[in-house]
C-alpha atoms as a PDB file:
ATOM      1  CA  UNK A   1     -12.014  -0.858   1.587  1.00  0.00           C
ATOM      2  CA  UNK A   2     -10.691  -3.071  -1.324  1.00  0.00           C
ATOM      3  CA  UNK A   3     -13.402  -5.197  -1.615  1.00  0.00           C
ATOM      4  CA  UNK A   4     -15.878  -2.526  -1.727  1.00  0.00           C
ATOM      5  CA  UNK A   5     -13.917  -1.045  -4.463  1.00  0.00           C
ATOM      6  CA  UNK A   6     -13.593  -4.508  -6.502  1.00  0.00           C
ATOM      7  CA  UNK A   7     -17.359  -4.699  -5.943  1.00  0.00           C
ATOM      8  CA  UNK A   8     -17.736  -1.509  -8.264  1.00  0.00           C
ATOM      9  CA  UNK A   9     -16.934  -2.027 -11.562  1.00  0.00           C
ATOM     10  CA  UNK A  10     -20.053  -0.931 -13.553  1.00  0.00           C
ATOM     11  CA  UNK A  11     -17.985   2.097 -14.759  1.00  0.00           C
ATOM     12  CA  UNK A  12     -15.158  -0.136 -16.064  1.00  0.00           C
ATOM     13  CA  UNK A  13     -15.109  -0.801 -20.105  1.00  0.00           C
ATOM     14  CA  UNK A  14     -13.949  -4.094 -19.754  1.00  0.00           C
ATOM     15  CA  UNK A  15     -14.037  -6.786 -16.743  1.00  0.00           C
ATOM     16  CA  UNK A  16     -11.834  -7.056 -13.796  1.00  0.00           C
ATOM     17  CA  UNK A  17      -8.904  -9.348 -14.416  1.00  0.00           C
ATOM     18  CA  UNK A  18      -9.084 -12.828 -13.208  1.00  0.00           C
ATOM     19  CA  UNK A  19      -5.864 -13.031 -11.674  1.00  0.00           C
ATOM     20  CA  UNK A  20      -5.455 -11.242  -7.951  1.00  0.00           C
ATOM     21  CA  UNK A  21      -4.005  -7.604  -7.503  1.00  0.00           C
ATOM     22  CA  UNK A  22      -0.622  -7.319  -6.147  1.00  0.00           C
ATOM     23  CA  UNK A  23      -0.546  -3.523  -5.091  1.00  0.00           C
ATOM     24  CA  UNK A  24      -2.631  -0.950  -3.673  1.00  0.00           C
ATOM     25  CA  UNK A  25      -1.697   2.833  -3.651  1.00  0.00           C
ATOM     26  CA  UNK A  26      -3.639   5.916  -3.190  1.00  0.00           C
ATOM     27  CA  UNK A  27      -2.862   9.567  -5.522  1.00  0.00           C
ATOM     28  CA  UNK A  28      -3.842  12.538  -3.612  1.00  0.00           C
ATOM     29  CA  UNK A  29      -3.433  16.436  -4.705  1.00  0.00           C
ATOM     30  CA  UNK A  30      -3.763  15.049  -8.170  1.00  0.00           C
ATOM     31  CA  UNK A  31      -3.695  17.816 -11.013  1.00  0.00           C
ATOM     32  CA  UNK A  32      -4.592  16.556 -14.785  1.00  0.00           C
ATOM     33  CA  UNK A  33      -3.148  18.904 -17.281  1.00  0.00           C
ATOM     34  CA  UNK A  34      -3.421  18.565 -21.100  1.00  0.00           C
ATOM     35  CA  UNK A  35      -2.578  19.988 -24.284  1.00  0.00           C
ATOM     36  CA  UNK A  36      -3.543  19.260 -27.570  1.00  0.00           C
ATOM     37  CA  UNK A  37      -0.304  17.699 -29.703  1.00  0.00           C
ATOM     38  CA  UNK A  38      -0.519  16.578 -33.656  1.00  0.00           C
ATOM     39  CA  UNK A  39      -0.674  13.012 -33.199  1.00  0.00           C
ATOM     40  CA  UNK A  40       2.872  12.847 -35.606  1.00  0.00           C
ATOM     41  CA  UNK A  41       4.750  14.319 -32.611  1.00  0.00           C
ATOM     42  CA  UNK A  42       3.560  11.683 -30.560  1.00  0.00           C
ATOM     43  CA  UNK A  43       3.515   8.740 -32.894  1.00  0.00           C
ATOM     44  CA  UNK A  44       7.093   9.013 -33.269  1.00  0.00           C
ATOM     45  CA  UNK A  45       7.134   8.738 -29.586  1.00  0.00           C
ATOM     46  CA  UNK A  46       4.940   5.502 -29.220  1.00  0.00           C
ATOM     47  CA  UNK A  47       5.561   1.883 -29.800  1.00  0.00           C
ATOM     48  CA  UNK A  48       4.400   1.167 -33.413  1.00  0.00           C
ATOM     49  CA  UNK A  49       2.142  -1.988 -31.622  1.00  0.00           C
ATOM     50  CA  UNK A  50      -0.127   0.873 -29.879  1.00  0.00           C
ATOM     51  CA  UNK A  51      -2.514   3.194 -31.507  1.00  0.00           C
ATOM     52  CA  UNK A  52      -2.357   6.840 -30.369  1.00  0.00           C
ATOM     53  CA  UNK A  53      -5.736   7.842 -29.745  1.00  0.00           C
ATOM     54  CA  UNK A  54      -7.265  11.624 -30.695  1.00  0.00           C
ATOM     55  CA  UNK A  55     -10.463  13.579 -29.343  1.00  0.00           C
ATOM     56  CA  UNK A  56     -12.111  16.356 -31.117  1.00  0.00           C
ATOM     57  CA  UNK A  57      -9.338  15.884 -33.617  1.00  0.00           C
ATOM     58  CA  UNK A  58      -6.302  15.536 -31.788  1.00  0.00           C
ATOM     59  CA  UNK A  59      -3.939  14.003 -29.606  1.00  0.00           C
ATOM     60  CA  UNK A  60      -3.448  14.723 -26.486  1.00  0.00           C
ATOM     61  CA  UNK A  61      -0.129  15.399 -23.806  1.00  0.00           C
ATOM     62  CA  UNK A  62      -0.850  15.231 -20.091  1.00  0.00           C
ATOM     63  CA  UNK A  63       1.546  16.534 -17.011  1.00  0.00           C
ATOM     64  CA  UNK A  64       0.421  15.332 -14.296  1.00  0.00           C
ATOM     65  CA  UNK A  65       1.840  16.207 -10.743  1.00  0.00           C
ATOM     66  CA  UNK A  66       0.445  13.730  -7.170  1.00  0.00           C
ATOM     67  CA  UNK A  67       1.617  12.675  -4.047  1.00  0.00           C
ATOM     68  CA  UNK A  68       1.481   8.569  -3.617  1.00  0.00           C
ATOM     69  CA  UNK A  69       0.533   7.498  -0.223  1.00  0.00           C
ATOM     70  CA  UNK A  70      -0.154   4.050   1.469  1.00  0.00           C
ATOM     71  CA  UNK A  71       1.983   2.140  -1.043  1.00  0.00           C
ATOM     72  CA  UNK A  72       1.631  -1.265   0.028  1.00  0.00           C
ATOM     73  CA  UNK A  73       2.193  -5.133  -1.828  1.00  0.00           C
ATOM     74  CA  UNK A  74      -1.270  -6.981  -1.345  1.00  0.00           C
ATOM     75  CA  UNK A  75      -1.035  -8.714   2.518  1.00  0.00           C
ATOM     76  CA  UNK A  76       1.029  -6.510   3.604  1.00  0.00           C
ATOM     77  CA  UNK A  77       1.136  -3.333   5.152  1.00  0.00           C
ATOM     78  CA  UNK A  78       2.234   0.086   3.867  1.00  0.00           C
ATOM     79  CA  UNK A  79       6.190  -0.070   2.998  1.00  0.00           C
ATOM     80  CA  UNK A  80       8.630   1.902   5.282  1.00  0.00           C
ATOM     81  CA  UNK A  81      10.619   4.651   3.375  1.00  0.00           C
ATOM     82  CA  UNK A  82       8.528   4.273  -0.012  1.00  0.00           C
ATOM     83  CA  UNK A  83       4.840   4.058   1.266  1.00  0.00           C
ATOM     84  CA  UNK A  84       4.760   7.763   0.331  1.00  0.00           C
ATOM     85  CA  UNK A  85       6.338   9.910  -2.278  1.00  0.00           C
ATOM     86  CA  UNK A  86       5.608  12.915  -5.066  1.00  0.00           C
ATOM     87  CA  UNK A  87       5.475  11.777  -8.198  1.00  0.00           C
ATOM     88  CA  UNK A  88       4.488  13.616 -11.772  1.00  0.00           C
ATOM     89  CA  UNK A  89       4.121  12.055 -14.839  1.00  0.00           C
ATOM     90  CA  UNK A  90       4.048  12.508 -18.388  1.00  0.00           C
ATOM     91  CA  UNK A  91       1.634  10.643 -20.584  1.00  0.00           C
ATOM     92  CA  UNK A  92      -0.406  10.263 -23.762  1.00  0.00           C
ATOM     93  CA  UNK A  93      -3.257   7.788 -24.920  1.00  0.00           C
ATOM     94  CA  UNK A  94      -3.454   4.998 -26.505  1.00  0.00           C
ATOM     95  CA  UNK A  95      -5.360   1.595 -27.815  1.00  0.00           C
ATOM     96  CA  UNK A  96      -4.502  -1.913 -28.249  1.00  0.00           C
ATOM     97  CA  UNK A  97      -6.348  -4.985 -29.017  1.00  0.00           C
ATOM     98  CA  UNK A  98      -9.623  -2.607 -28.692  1.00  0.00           C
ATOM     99  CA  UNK A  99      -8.795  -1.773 -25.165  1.00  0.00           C
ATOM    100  CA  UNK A 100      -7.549   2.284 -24.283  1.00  0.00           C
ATOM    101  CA  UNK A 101      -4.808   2.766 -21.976  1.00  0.00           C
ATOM    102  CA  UNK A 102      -2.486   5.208 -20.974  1.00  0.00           C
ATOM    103  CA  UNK A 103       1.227   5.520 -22.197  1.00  0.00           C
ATOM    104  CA  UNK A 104       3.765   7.051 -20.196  1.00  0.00           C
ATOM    105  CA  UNK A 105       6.487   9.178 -22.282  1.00  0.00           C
ATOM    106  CA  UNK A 106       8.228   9.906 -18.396  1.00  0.00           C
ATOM    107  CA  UNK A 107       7.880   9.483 -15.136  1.00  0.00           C
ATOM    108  CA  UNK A 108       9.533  11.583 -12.386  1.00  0.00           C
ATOM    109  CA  UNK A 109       9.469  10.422  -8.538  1.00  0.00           C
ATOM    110  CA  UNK A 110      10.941  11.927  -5.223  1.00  0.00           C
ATOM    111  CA  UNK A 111      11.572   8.321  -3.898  1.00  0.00           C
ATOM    112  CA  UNK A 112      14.597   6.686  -5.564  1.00  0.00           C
ATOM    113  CA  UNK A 113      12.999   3.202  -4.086  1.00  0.00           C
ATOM    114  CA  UNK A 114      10.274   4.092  -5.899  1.00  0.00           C
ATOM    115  CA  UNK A 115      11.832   4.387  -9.552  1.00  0.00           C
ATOM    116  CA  UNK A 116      14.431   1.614  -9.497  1.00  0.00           C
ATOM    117  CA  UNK A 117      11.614  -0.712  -8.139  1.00  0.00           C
ATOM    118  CA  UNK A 118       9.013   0.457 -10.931  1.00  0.00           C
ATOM    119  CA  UNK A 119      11.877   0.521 -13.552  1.00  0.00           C
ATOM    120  CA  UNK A 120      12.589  -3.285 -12.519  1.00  0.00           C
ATOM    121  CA  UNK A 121       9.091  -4.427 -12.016  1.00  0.00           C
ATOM    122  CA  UNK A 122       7.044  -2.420 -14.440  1.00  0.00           C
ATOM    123  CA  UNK A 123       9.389  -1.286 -17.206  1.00  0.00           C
ATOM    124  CA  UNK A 124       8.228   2.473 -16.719  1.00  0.00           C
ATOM    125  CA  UNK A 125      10.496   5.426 -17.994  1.00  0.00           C
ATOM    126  CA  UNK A 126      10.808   6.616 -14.223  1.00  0.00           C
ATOM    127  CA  UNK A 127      13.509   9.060 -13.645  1.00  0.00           C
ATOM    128  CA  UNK A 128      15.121  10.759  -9.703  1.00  0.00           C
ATOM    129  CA  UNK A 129      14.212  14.331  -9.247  1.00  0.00           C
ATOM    130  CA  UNK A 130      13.727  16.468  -6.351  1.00  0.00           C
ATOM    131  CA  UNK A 131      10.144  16.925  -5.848  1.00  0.00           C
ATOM    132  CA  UNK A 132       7.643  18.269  -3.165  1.00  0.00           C
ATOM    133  CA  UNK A 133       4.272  18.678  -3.290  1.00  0.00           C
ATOM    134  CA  UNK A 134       2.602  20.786  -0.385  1.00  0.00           C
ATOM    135  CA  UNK A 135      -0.888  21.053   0.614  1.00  0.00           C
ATOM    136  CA  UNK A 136      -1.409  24.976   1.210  1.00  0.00           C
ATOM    137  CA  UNK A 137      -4.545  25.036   2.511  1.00  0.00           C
ATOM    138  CA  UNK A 138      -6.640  25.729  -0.692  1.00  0.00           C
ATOM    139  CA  UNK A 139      -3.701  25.849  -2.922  1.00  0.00           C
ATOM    140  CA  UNK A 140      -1.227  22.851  -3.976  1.00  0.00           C
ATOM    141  CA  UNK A 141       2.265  23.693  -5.107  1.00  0.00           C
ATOM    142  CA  UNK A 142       4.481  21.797  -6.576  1.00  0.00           C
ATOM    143  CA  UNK A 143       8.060  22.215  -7.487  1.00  0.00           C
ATOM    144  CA  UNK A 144      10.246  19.113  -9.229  1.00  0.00           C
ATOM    145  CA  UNK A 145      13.319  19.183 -10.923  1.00  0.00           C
ATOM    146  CA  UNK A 146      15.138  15.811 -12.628  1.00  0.00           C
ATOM    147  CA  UNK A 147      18.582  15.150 -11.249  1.00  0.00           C
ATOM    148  CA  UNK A 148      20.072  15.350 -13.719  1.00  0.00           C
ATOM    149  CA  UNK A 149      18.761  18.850 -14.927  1.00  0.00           C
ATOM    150  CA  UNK A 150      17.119  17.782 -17.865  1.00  0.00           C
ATOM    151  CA  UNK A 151      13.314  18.534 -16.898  1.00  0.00           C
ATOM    152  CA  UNK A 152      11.704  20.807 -14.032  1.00  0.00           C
ATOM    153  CA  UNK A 153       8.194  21.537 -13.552  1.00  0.00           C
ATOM    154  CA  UNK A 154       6.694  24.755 -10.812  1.00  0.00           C
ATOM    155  CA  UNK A 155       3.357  25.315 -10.476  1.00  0.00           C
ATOM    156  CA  UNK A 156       0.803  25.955  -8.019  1.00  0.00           C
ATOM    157  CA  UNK A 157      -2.977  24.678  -8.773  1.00  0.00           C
ATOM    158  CA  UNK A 158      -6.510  24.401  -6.972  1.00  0.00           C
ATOM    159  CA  UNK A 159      -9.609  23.333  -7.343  1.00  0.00           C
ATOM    160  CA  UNK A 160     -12.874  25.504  -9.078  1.00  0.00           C
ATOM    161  CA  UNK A 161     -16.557  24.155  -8.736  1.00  0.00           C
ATOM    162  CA  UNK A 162     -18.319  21.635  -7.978  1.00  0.00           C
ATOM    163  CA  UNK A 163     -17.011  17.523  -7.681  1.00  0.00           C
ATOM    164  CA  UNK A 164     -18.556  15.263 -10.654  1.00  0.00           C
ATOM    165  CA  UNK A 165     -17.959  12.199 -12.323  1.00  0.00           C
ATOM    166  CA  UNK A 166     -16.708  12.420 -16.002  1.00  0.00           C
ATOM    167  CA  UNK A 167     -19.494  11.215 -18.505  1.00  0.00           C
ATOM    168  CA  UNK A 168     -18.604   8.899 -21.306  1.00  0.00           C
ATOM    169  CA  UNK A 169     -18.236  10.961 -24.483  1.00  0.00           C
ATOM    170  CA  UNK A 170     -16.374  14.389 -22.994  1.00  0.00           C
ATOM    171  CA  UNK A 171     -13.289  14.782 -23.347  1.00  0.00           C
ATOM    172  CA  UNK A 172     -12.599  14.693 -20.137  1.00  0.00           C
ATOM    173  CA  UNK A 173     -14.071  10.426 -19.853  1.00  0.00           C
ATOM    174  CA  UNK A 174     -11.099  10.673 -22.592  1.00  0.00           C
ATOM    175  CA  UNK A 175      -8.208  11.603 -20.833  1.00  0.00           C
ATOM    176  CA  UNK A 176      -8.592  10.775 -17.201  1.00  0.00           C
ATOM    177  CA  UNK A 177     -11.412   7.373 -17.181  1.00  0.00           C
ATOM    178  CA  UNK A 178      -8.457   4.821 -18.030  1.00  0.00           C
ATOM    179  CA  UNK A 179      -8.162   1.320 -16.676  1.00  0.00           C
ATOM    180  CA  UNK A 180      -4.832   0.116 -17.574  1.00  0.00           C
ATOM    181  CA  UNK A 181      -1.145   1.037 -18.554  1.00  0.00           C
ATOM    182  CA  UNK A 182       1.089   0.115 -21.243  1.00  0.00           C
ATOM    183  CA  UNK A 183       4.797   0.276 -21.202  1.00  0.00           C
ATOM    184  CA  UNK A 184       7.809  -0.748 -23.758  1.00  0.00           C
ATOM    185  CA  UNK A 185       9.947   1.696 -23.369  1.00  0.00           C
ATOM    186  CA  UNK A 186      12.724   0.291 -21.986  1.00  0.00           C
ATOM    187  CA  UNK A 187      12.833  -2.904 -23.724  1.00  0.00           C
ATOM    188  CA  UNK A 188      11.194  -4.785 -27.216  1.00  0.00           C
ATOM    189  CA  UNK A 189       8.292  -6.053 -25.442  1.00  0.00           C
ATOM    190  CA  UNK A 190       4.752  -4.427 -24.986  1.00  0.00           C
ATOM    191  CA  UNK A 191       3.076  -5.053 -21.559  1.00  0.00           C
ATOM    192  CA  UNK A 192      -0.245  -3.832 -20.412  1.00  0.00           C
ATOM    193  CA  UNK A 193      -0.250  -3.371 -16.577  1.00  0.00           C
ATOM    194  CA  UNK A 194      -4.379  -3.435 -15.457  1.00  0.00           C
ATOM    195  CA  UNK A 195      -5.554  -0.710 -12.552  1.00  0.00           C
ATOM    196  CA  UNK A 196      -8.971  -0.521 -10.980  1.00  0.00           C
ATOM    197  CA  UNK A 197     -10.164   2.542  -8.797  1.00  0.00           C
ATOM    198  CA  UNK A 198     -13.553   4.443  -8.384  1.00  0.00           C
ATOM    199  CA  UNK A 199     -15.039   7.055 -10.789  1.00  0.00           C
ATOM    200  CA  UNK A 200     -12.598   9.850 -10.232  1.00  0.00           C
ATOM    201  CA  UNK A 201     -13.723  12.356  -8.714  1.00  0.00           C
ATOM    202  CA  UNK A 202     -13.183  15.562 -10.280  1.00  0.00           C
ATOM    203  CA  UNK A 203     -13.328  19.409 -10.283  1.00  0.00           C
ATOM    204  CA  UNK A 204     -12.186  21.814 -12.786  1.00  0.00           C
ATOM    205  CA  UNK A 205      -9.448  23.076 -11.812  1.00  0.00           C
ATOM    206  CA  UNK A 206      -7.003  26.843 -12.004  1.00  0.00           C
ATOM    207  CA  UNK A 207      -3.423  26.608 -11.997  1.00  0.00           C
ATOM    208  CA  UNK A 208      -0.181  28.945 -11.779  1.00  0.00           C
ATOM    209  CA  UNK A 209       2.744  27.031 -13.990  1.00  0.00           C
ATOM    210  CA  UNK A 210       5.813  29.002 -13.872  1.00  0.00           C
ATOM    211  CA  UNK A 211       8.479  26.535 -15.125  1.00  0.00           C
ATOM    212  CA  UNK A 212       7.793  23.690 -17.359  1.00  0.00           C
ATOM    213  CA  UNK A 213      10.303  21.854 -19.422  1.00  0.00           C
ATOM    214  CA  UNK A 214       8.832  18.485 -18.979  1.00  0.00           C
ATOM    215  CA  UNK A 215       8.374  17.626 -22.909  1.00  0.00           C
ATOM    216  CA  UNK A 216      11.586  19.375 -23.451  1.00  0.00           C
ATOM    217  CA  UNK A 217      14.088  16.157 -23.103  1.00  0.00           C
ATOM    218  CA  UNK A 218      11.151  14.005 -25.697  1.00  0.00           C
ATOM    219  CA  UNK A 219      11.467  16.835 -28.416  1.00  0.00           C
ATOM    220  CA  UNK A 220       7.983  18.288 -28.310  1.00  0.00           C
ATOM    221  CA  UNK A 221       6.836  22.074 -27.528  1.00  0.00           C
ATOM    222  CA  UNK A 222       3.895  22.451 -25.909  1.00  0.00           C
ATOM    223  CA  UNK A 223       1.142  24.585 -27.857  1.00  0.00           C
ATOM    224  CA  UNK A 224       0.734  28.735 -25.847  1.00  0.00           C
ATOM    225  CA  UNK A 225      -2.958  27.910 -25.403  1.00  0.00           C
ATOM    226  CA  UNK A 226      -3.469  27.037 -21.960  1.00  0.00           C
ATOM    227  CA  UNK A 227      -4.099  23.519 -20.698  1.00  0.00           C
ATOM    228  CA  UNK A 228      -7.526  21.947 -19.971  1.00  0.00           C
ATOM    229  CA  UNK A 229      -7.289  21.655 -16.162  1.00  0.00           C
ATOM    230  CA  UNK A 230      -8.374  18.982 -13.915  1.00  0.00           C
ATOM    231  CA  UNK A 231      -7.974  18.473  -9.920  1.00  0.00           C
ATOM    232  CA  UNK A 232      -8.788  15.357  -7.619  1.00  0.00           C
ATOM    233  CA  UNK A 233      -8.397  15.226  -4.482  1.00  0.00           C
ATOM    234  CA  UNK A 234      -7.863  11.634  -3.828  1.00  0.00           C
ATOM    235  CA  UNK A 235      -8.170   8.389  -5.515  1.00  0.00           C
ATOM    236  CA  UNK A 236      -7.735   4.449  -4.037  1.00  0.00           C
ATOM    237  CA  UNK A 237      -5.776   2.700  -6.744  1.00  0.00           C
ATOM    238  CA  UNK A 238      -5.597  -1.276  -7.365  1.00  0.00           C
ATOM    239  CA  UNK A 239      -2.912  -2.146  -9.728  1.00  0.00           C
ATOM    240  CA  UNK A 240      -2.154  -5.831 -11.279  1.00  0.00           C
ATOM    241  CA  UNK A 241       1.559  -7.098 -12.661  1.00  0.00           C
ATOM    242  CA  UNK A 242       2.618  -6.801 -16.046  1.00  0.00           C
ATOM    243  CA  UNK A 243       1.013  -8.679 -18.856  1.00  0.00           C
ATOM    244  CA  UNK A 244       2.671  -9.521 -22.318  1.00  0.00           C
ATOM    245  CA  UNK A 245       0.573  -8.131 -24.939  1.00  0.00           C
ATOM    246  CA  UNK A 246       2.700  -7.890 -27.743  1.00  0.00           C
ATOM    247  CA  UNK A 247       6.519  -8.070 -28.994  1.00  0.00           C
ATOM    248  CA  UNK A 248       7.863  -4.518 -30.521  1.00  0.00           C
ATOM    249  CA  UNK A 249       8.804  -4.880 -33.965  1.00  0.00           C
ATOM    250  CA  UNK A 250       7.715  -8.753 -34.195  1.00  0.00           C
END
């Protein structure tokens, strides 16, 4: 199943990297939601090395709620006790060096193996939190809240219409088509961590949020309009260690 996915890259705006993968994972029940945010409230946010990027205008906030499964180091099976785990994020977009990427402002997980080894290894802004996310038939719900009480999220979301494949241009190719991470927040180094996966597969998507305080501990409210919704229902992930990119503040 790897190769075949390493043997599709046509859809990729840059080449693979040379070196080999170390990690495989696989995001199911995957909900994309976005709101528009000045690019000021965000910039403040961001290392001063990386360029926020806008569409139509803008930039833009995601919350975005999964369940990882199949976690597993390259050559090696999947892990016991961290092979699967809920996980919801909170992200913007960015550039560097011509290449677009997507900057986490937080990261919450269910598996406490899960964020110390991804603080360690990746320098991500992961935080603990109780967190489930349950398949209900033609309904996901998910429910996290930080440990220490500083962010919760409740919703319950689904998919509407048909699957497609987001075309360069929309603003969905924007927000979701991204082929690599960057992270510095937890240190003065910038590091660019390179994924590969598929087209996503997408449908628009409906969704119930009844508690959402995610951007609440970063200092930025959320606009009333509701979110541009996205759902996937699964997507095979490669992911490559951290590369040095640039030195915050050098």
């Amino acid at each position: 199943m790897t190769s075949e996915i390493t043997d599709v890259v046509a859809h990729r705006p840059y080449p693979l990297p040379e070196s080999p993968w170390v990690m495989e994972q696989t995001w199911t029940h995957v909900l994309f939601a976005h709101w528009r945010v000045p690019v000021a409230e965000l910039r403040r946010l961001v290392p001063p090395e990386l360029e926020v990027e806008e569409f139509d205008g803008s930039g833009w906030l995601g919350i975005v709620p999964f369940d990882t499964e199949g976690l597993r180091p390259r050559g090696l099976p999947p892990l016991p006790f961290v092979s699967r785990y809920p996980e919801l994020n909170v992200r913007t977009y960015v550039r560097h060096d011509g290449i677009a990427g997507v900057y986490f402002l937080s990261l919450d997980s269910g598996s406490a193996l899960a964020t110390l080894g991804a603080r360690t290894l990746y320098r991500l802004p992961y935080y603990n939190a109780v967190m489930h996310v349950a398949d209900e038939g033609n309904r996901v719900r998910v429910q996290s809240r930080r440990n220490d009480g500083t962010a919760a999220f409740s919703a319950r979301y689904w998919p509407v219409g048909a699957v497609f494949e987001a075309q360069p241009g929309t603003l969905e190719h924007f927000l979701i088509e991204r082929y690599c991470l960057y992270t510095g927040a937890l240190g003065p180094r910038i590091f660019r961590v390179d994924i590969h996966h598929l087209p996503w597969p997408l449908q628009a998507a409906a969704a119930e949020i009844d508690v959402n305080t995610m951007t609440r501990p970063i200092g930025i409210e959320l606009p009333p309009e509701p979110p541009v919704l996205h759902f996937s229902r699964s997507q095979r992930t490669l992911i490559w260690p951290p590369e040095l990119v640039a030195r915050s503040g050098a």
